[in-house]
N, C-alpha and C. Protein backbone atom coordinates (compact mmCIF):
# COMPACT_ATOMS: atom_id res chain seq x y z
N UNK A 1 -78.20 -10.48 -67.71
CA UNK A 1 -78.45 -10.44 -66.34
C UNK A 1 -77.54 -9.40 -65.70
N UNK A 2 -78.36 -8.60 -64.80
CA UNK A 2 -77.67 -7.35 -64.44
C UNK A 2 -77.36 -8.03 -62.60
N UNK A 3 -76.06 -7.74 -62.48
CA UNK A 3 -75.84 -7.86 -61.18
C UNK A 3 -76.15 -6.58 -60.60
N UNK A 4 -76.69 -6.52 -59.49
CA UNK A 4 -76.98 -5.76 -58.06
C UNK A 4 -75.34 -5.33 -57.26
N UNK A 5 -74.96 -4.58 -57.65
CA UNK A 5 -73.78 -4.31 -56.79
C UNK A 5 -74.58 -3.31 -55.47
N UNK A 6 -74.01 -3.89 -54.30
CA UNK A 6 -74.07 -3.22 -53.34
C UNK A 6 -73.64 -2.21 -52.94
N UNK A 7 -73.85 -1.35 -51.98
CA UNK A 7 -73.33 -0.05 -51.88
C UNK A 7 -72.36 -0.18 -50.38
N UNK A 8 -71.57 0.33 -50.07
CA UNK A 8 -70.96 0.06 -48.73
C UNK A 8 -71.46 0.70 -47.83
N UNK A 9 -72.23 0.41 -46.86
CA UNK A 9 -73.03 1.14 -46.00
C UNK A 9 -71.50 1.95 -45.09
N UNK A 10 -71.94 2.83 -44.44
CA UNK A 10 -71.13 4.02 -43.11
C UNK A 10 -70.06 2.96 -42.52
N UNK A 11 -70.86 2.46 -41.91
CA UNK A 11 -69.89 1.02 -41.09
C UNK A 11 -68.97 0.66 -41.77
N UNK A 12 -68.62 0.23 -43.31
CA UNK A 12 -67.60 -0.44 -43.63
C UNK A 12 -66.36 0.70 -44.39
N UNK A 13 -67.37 1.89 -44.25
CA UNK A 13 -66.32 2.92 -45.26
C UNK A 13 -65.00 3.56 -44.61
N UNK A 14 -63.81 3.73 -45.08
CA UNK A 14 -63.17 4.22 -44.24
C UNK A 14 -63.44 5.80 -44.23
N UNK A 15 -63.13 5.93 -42.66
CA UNK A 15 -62.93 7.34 -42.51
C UNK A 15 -62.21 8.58 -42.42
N UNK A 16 -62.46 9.47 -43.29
CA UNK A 16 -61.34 10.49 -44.11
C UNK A 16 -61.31 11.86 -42.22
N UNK A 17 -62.30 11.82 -42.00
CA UNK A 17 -62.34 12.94 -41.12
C UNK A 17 -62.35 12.64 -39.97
N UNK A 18 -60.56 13.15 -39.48
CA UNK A 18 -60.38 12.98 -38.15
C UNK A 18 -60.63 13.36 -36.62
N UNK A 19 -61.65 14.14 -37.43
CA UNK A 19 -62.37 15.49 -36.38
C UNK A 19 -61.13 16.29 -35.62
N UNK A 20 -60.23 16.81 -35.79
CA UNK A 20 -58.95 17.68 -35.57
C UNK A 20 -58.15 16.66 -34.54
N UNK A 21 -57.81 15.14 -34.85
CA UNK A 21 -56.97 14.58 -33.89
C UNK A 21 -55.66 14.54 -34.86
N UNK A 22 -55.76 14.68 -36.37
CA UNK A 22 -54.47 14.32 -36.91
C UNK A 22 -53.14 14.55 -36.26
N UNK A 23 -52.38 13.48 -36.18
CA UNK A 23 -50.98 13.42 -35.61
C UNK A 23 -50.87 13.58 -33.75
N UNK A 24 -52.12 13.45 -33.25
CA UNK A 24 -51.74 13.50 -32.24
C UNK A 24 -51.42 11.83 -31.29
N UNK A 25 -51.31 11.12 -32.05
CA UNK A 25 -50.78 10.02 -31.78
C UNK A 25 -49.06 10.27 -31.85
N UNK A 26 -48.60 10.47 -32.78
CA UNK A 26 -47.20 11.02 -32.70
C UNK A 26 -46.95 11.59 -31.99
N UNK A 27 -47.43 13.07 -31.78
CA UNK A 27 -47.29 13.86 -30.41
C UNK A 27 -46.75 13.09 -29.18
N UNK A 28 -47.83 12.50 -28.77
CA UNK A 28 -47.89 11.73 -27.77
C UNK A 28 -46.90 10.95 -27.38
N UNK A 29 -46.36 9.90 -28.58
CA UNK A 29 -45.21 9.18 -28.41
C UNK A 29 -43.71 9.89 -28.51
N UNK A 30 -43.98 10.49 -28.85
CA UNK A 30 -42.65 11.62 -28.51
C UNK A 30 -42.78 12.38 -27.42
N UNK A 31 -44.14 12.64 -26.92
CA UNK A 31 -43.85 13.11 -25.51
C UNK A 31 -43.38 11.79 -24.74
N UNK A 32 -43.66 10.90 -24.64
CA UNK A 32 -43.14 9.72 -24.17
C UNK A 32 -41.92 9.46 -24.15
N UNK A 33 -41.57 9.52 -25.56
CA UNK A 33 -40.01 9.31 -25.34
C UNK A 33 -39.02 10.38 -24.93
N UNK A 34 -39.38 11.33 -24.86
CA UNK A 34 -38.62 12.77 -24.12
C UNK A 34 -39.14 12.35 -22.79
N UNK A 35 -39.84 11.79 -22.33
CA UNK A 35 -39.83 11.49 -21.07
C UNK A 35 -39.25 10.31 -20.27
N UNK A 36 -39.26 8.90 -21.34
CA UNK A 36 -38.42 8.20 -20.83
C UNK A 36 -36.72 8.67 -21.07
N UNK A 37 -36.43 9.46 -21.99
CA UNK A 37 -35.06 9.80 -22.13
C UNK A 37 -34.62 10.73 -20.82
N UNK A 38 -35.42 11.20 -20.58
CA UNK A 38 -35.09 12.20 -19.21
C UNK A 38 -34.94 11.53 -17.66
N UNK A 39 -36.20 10.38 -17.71
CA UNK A 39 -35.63 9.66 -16.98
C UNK A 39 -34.17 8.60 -17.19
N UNK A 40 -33.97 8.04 -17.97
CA UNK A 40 -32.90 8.22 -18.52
C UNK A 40 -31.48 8.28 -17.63
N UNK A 41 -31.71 9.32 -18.43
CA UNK A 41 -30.52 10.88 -17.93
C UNK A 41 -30.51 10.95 -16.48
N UNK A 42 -31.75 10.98 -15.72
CA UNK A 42 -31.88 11.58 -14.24
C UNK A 42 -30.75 9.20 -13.77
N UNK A 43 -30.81 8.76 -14.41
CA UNK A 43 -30.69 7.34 -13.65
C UNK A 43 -29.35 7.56 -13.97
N UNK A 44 -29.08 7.85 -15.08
CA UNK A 44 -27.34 7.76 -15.27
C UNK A 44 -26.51 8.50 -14.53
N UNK A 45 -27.07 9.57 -14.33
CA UNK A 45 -26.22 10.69 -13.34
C UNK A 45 -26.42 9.88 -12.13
N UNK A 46 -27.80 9.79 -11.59
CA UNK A 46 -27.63 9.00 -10.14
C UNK A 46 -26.45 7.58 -10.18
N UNK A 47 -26.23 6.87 -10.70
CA UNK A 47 -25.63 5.73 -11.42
C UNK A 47 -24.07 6.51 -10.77
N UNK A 48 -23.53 7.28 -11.92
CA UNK A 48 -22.40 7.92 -11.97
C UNK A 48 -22.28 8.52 -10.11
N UNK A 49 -22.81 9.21 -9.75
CA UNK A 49 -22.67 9.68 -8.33
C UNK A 49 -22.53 8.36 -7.22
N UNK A 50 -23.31 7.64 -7.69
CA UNK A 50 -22.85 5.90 -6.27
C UNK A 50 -21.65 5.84 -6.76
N UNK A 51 -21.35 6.02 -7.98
CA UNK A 51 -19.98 5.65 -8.41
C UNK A 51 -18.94 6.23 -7.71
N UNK A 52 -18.95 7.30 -7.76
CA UNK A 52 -18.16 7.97 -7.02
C UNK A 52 -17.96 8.11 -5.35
N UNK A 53 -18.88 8.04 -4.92
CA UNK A 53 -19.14 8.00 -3.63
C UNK A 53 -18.74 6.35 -3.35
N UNK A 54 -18.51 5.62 -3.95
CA UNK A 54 -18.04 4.44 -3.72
C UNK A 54 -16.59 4.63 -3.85
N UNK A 55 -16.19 5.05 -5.00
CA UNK A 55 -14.98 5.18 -4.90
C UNK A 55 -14.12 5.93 -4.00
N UNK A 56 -15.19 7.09 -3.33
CA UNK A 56 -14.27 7.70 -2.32
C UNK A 56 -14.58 6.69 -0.77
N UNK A 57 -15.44 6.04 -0.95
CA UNK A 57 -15.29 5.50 0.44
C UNK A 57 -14.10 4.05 0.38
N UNK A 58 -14.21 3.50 -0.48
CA UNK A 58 -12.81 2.74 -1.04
C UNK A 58 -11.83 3.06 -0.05
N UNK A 59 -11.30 4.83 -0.76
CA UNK A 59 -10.20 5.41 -0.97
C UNK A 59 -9.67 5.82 0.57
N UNK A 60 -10.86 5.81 1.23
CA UNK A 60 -10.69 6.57 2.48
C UNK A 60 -10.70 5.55 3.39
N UNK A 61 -11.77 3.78 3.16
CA UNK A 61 -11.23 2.72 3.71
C UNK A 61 -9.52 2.46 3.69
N UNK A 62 -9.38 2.38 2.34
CA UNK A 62 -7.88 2.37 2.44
C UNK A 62 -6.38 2.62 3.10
N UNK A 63 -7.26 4.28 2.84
CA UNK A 63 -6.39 5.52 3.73
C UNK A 63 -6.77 4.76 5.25
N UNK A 64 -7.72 4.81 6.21
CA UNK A 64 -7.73 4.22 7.46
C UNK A 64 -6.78 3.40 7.76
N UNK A 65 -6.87 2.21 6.76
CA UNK A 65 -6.04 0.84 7.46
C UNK A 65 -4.75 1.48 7.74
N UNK A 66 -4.28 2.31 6.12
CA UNK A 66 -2.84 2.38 5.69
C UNK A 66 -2.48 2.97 7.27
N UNK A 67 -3.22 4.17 7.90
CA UNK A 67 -2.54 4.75 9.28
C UNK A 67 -2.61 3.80 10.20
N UNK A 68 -3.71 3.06 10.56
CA UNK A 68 -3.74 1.82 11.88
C UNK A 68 -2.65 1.07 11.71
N UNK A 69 -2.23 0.95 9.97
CA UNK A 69 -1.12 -0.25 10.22
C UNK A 69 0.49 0.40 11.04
N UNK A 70 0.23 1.57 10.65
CA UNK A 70 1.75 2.56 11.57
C UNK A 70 1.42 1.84 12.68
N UNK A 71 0.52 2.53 13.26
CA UNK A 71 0.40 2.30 15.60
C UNK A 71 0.27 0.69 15.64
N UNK A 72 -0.26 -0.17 14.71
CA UNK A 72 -0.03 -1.83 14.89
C UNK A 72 1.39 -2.01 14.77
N UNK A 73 2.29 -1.41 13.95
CA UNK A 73 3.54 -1.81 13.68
C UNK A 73 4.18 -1.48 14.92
N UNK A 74 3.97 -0.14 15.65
CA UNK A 74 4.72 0.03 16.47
C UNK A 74 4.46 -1.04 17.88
N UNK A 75 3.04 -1.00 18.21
CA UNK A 75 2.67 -2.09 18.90
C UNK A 75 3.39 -3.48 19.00
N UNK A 76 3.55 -3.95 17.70
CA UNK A 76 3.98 -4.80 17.67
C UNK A 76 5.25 -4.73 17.82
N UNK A 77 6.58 -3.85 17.77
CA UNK A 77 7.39 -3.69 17.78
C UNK A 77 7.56 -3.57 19.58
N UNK A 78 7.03 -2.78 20.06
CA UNK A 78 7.24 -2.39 21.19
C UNK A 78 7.08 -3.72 21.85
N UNK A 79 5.84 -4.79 21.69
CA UNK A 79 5.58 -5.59 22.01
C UNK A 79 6.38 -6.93 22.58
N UNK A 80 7.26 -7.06 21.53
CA UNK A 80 8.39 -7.59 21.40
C UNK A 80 9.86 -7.22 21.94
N UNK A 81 9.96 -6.30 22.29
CA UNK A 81 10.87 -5.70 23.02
C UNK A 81 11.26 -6.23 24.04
N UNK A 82 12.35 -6.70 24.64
CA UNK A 82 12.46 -6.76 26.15
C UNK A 82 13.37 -6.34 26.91
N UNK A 83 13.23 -4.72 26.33
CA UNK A 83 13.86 -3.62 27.08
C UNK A 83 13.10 -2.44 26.34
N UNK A 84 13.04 -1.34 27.10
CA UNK A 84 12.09 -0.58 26.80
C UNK A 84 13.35 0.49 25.95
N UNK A 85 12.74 0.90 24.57
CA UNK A 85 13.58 1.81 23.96
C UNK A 85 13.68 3.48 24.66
N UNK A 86 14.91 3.58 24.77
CA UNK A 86 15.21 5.05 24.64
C UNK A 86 14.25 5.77 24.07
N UNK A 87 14.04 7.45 24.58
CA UNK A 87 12.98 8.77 24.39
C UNK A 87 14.48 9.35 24.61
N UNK A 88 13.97 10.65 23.50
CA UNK A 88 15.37 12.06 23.55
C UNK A 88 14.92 12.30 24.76
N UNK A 89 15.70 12.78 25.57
CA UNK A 89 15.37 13.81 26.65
C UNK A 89 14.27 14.42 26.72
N UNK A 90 14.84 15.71 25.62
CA UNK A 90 13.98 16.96 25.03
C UNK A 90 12.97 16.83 24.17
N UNK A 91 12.63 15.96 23.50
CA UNK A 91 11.47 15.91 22.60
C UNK A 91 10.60 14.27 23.04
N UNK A 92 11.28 13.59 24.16
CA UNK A 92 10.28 12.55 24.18
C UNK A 92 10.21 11.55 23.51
N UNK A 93 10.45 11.75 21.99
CA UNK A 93 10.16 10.90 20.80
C UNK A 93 11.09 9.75 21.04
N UNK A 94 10.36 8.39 20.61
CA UNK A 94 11.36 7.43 20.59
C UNK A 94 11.22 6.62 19.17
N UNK A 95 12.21 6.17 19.26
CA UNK A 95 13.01 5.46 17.93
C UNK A 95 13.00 4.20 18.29
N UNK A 96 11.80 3.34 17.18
CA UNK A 96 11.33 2.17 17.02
C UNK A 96 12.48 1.47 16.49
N UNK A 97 12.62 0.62 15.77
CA UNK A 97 13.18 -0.26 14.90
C UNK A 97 12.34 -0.32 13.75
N UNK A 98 11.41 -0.50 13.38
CA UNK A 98 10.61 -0.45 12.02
C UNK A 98 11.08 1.16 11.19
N UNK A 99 11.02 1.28 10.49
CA UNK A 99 10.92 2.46 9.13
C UNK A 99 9.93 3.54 9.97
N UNK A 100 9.93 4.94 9.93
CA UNK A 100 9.06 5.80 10.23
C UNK A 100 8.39 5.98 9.44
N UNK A 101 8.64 5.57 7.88
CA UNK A 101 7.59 6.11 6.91
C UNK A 101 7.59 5.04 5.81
N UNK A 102 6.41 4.47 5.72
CA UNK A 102 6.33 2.90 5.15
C UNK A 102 4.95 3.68 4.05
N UNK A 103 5.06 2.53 3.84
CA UNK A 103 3.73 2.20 2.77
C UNK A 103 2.58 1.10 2.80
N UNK A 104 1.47 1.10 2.37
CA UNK A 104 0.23 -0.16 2.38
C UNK A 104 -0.31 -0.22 1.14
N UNK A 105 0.18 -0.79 0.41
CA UNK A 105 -0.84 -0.92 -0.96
C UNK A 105 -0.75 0.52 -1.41
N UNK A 106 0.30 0.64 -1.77
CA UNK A 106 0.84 2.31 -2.51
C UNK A 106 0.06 3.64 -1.87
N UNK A 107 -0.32 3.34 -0.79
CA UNK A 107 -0.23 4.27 0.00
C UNK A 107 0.55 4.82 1.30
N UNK A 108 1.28 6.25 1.17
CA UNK A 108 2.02 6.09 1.77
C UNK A 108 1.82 6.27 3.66
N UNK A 109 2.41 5.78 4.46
CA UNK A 109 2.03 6.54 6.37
C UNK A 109 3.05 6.49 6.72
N UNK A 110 3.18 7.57 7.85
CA UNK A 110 4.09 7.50 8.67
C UNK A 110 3.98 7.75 10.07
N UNK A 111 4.48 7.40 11.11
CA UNK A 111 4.48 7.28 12.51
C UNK A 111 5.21 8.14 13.68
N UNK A 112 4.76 8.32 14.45
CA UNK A 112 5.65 8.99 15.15
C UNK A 112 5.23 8.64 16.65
N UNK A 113 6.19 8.01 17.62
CA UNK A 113 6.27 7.56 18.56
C UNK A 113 7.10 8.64 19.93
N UNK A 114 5.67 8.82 20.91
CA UNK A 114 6.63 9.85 22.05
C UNK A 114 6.54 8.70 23.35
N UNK A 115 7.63 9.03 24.09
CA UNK A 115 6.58 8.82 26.01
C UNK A 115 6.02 9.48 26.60
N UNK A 116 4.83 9.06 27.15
CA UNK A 116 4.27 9.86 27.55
C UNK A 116 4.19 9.76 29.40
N UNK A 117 4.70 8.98 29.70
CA UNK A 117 4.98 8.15 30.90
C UNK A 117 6.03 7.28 31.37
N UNK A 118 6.82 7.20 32.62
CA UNK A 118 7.50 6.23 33.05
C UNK A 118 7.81 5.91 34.15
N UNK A 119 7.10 4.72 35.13
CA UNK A 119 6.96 5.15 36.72
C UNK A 119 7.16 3.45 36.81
N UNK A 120 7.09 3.34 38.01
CA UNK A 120 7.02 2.12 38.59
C UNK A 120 6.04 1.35 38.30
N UNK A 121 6.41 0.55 37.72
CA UNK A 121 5.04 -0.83 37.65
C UNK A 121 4.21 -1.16 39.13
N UNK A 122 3.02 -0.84 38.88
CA UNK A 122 2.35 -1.09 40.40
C UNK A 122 2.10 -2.20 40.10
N UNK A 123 2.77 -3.34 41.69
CA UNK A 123 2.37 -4.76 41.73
C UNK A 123 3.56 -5.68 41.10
N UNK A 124 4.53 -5.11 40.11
CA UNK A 124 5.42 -5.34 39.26
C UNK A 124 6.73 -5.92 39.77
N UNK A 125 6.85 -4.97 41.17
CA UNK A 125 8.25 -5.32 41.54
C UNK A 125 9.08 -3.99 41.43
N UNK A 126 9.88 -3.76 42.24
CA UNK A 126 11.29 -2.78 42.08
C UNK A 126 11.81 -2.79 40.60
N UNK A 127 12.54 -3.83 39.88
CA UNK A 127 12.68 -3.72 38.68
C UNK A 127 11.91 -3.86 37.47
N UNK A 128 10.92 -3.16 37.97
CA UNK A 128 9.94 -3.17 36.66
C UNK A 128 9.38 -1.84 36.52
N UNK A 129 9.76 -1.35 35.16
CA UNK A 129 9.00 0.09 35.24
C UNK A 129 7.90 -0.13 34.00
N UNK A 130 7.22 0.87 34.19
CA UNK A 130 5.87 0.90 33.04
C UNK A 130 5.86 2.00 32.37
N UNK A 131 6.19 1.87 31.52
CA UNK A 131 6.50 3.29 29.89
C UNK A 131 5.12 3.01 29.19
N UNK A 132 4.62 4.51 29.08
CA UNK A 132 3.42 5.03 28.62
C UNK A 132 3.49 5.18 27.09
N UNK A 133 2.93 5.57 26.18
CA UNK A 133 3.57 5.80 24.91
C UNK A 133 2.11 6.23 23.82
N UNK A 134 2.97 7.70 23.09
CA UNK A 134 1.47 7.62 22.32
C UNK A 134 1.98 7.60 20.78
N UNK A 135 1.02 6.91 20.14
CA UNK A 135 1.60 6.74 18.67
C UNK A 135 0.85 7.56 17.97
N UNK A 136 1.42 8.67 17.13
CA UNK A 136 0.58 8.91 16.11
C UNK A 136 0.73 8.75 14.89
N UNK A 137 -0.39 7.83 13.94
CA UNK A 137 -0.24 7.49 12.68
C UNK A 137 -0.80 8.39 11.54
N UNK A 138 -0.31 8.77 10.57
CA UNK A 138 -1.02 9.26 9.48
C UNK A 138 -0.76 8.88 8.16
N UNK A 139 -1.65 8.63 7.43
CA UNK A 139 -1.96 8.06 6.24
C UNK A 139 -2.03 8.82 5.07
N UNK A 140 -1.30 9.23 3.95
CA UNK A 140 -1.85 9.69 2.89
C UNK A 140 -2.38 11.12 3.19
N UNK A 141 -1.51 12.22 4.13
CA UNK A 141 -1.97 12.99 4.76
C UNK A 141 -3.38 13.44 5.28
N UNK A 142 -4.36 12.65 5.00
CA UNK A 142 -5.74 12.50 5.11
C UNK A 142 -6.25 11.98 6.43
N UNK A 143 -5.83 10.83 6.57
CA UNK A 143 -6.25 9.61 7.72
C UNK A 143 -5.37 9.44 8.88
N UNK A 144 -5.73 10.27 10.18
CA UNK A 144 -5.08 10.35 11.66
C UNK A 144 -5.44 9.56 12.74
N UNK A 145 -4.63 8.80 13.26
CA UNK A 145 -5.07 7.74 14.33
C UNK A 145 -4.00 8.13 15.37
N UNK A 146 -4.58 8.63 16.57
CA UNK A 146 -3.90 8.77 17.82
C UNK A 146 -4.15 7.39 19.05
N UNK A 147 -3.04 6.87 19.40
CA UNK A 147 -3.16 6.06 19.80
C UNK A 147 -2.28 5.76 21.33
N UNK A 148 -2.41 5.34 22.50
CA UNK A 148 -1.72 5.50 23.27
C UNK A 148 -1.85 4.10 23.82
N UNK A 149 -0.69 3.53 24.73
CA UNK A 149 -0.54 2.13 24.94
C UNK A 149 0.60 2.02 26.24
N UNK A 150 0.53 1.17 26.79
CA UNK A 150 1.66 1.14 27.85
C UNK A 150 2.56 -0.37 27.94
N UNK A 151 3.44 -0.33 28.23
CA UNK A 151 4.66 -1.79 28.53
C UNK A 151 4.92 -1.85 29.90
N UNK A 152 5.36 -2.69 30.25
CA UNK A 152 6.46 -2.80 31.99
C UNK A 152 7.03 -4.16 31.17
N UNK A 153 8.57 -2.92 30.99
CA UNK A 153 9.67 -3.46 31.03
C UNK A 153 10.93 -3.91 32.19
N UNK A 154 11.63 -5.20 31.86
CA UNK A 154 12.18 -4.98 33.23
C UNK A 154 13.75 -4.08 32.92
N UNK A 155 13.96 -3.36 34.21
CA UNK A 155 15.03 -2.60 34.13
C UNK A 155 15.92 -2.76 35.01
N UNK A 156 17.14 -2.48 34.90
CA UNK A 156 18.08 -2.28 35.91
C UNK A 156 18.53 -3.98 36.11
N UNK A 157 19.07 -4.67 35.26
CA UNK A 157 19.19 -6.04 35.50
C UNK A 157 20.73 -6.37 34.81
């Protein structure tokens, strides 16, 4: 008894001829991945730049306080006072009690205190005068805060 072997009709045969697509599946996925690698690249650099730009706004928050804290110190110094400090003659400048050149979190500021005013307290009284005063703070040579403020101290007592 002779078996009938069948023949494999078109449908089940595999096919040798790619009609000119060979390898363009590869192609493809390597264009892909040169393209996600580039995006990539374009995210890391953006990445790296917030970075930085964070870090300089940090640096420059920092720097701010470090000068505000000079003209608060003096504020507060002056504040407390209850007699108004001496100005040179000739240069105005007056001499706090705090340090002229301090530090905030290892950054360094320093201050400098003039008068800018000194008249009668209006409403105050005869022994009361009112000293004007401008502070200027700077921070880390970067960060400048000009600041001006007034007292009525009593005098002549």
């Amino acid at each position: 008894m002779r078996r009938h072997q069948q023949q494999p009709s078109s449908e089940t045969q595999p096919t040798t001829d790619l009609g000119g697509e060979r390898g363009s599946v590869m192609i493809l996925t390597l264009l892909g991945l040169a393209l996600l690698a580039i995006l990539g690249a374009i995210a890391s650099r953006s990445t790296i730049t917030e970075m930085q730009i964070s870090s300089n706004e940090r640096r420059y928050t920092q720097t701010f306080y470090a000068a505000e804290a000079g003209w608060r110190l003096v504020a507060k110094e002056l504040g407390e006072r209850s007699t108004a400090p001496l100005a040179d003659p000739d240069t105005k400048a007056v001499t706090v009690a705090p340090p002229r050149v301090a530090e905030l979190n290892g950054i360094p500021y320093q201050y400098e205190v003039r008068e800018t005013s000194n008249s009668f307290g209006t409403g105050s009284g005869k022994n009361f005068r009112r000293f004007g005063y401008q502070v200027d703070s700077t921070a880390d040579n970067r960060a400048q805060i000009e600041t001006r403020m007034h007292n009525i101290y009593k005098v002549g007592y």
